[in-house]
C-alpha atoms as a PDB file:
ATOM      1  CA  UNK A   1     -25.160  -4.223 -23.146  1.00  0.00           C
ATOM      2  CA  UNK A   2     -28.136  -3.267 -25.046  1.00  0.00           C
ATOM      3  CA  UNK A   3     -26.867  -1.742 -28.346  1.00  0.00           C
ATOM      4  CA  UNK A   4     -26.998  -4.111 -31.146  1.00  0.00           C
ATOM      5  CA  UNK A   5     -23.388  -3.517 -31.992  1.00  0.00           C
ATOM      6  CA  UNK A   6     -20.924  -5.938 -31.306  1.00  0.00           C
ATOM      7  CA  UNK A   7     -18.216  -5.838 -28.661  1.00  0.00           C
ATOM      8  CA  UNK A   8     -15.367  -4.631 -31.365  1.00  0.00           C
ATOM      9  CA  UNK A   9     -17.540  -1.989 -32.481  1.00  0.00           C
ATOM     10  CA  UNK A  10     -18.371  -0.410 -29.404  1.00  0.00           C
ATOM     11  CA  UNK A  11     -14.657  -0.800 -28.035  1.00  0.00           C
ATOM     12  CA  UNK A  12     -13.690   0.820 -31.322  1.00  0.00           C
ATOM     13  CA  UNK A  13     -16.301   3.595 -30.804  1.00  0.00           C
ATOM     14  CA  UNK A  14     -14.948   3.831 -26.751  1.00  0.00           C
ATOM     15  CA  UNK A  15     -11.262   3.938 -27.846  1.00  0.00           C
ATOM     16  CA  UNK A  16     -10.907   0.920 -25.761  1.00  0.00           C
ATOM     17  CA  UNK A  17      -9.882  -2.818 -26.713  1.00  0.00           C
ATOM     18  CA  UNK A  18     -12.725  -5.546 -27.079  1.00  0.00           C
ATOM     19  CA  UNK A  19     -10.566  -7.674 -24.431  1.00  0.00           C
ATOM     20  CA  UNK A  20     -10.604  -4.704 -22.147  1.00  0.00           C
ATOM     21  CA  UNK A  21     -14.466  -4.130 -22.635  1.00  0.00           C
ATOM     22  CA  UNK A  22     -15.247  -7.873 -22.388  1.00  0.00           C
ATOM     23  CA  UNK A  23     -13.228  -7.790 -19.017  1.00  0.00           C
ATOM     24  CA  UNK A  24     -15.344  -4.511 -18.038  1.00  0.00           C
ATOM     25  CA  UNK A  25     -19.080  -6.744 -19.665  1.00  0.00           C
ATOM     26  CA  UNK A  26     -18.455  -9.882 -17.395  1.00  0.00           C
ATOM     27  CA  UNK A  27     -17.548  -7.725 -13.686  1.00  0.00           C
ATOM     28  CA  UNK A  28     -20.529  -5.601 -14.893  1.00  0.00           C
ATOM     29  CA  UNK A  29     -22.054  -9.229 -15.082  1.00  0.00           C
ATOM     30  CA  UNK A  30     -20.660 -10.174 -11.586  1.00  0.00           C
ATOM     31  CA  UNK A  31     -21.500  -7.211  -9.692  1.00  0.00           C
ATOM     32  CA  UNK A  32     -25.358  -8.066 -10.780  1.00  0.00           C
ATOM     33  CA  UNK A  33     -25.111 -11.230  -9.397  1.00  0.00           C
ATOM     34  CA  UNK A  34     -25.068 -12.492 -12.465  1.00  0.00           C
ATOM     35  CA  UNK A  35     -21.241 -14.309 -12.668  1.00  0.00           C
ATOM     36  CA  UNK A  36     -20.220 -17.727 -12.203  1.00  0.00           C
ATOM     37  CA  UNK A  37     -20.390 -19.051  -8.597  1.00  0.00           C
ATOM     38  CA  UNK A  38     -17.368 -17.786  -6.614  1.00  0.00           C
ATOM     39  CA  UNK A  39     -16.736 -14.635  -8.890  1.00  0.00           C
ATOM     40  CA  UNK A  40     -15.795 -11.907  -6.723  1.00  0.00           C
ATOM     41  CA  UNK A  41     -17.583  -8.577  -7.047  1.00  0.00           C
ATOM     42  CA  UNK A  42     -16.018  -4.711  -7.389  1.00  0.00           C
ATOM     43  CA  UNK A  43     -16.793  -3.904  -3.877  1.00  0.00           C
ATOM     44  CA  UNK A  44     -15.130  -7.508  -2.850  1.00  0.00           C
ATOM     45  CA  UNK A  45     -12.228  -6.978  -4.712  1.00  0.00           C
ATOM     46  CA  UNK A  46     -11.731  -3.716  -2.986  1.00  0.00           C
ATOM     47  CA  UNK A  47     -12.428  -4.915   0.403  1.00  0.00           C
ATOM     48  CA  UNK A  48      -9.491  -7.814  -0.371  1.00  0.00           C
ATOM     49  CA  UNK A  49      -7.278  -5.592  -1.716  1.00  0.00           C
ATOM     50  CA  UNK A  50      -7.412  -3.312   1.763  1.00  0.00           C
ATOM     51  CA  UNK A  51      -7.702  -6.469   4.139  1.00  0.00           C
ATOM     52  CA  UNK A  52      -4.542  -7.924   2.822  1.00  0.00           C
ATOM     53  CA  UNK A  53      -2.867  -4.316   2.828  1.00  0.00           C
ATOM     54  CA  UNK A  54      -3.895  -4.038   6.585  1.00  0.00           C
ATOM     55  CA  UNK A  55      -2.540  -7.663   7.199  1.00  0.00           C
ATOM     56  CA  UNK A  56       1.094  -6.505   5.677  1.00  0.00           C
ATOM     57  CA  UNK A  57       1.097  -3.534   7.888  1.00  0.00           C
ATOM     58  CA  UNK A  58       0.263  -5.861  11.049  1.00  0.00           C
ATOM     59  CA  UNK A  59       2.648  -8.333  10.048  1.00  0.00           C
ATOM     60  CA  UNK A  60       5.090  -5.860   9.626  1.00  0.00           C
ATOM     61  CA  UNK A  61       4.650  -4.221  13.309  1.00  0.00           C
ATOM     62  CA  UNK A  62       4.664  -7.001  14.936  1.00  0.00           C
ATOM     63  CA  UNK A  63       8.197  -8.013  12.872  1.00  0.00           C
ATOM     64  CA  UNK A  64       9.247  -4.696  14.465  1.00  0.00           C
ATOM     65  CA  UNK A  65       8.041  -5.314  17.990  1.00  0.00           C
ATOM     66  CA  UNK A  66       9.288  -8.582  17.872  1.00  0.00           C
ATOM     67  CA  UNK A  67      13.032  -7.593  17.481  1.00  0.00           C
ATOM     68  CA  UNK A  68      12.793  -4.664  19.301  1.00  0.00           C
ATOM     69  CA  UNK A  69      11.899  -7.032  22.214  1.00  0.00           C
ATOM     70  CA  UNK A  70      14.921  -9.098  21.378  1.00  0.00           C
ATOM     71  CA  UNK A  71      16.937  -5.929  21.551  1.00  0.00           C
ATOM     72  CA  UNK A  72      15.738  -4.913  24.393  1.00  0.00           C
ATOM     73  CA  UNK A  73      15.727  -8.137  26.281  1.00  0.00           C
ATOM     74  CA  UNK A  74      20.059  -8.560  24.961  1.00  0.00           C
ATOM     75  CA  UNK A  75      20.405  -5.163  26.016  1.00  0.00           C
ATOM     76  CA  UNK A  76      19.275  -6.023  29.619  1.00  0.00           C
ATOM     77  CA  UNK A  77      21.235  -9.174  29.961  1.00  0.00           C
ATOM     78  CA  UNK A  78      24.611  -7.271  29.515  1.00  0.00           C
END
């Protein structure tokens, strides 16, 4: 950010492409609080990620306990 070399020539330097190190510049940018309004940080993005993770497990235990009760509950009426 404060060489005087252009994006391509540091990405060239870093064995890394310019879109990849532009991508890398702006959440650099955003985890300053210096993105556009509504731009997620790192630590945001990682705290999404994990929420919606946990949500899938939830959803999926209660998809379980929900026809286990229906098993149960036929399994009584016979």
């Amino acid at each position: 950010m404060s060489s005087e070399k252009t994006v391509t020539e540091v990405a060239r330097d870093l064995g890394v492409s310019p879109e990849g190190l532009r991508g890398w510049v702006e959440q650099a940018k955003v985890d300053r609080g210096e993105g556009p309004a509504g731009a997620l940080t790192t630590a945001e993005r990682e705290e999404l990620v994990r929420l919606r993770r946990k949500v899938r497990e939830q959803e999926a235990t209660i998809d379980v306990r929900g026809k286990a009760t229906a098993f149960f509950a036929q399994d009584k009426m016979r």
